[in-house]
Every structure is written in structure tokens, then in C-alpha cells.
C-alpha atoms as a PDB file:
ATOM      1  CA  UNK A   1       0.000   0.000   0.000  1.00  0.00           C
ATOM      2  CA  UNK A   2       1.123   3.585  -0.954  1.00  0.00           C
ATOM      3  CA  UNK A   3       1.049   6.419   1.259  1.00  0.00           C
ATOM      4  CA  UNK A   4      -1.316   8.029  -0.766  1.00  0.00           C
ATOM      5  CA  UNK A   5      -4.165   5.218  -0.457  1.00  0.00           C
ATOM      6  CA  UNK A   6      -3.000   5.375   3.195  1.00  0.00           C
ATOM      7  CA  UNK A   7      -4.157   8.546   3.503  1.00  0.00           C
ATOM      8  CA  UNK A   8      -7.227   7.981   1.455  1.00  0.00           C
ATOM      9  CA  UNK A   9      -8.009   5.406   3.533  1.00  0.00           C
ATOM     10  CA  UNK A  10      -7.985   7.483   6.877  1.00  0.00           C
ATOM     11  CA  UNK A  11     -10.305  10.144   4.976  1.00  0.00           C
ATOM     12  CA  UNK A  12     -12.600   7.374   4.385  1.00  0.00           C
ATOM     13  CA  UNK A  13     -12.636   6.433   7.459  1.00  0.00           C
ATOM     14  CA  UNK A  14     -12.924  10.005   9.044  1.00  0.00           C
ATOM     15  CA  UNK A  15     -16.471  10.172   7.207  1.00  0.00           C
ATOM     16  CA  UNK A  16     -17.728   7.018   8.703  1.00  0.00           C
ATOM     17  CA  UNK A  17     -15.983   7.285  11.534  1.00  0.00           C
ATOM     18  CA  UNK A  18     -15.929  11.004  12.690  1.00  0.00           C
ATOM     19  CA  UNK A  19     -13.750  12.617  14.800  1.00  0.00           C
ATOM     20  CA  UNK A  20     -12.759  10.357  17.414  1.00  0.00           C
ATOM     21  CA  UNK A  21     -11.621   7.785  15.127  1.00  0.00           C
ATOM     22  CA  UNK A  22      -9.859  10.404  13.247  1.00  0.00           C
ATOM     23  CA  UNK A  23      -7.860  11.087  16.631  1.00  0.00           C
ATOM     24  CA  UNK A  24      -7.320   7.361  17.141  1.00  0.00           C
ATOM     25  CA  UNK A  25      -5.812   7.295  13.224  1.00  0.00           C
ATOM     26  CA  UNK A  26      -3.800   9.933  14.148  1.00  0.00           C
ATOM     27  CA  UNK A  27      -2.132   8.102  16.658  1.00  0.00           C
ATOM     28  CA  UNK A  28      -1.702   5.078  14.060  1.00  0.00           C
ATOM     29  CA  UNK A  29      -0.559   6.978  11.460  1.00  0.00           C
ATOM     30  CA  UNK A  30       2.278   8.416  13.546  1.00  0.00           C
ATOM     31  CA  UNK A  31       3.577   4.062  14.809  1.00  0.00           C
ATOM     32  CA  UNK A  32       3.144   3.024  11.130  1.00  0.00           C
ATOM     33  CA  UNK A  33       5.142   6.471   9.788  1.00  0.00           C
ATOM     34  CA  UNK A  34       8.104   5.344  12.237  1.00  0.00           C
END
């Protein structure tokens, strides 16, 4: 998987989701960026 459909991916989810998931991705995106 690409960064960009990574990203995509979390923006998806964000529109399901909302904003609590979106601070939960956050916190994933910043383990799988390591």
C-alpha cells in the first residue's frame, strides 16, 4: 500500500468514523510512519 491510499483510507474512514476515530488514526498513522 502507498502512502497516498494510506491517507485515502484514513479520509474514508474520518467520514464514517468522525472525529474520534480520526484522533485514534492519528495516533496510528504516527507508529506506522516510524
Amino acid at each position: 500500500m502507498t502512502f497516498e491510499e494510506f491517507v485515502d483510507n484514513i479520509r474514508q474512514e474520518i467520514r464514517e468514523e468522525g472525529y474520534m476515530a480520526a484522533t485514534m488514526l492519528a495516533g496510528r498513522i504516527v507508529v506506522w510512519a516510524k
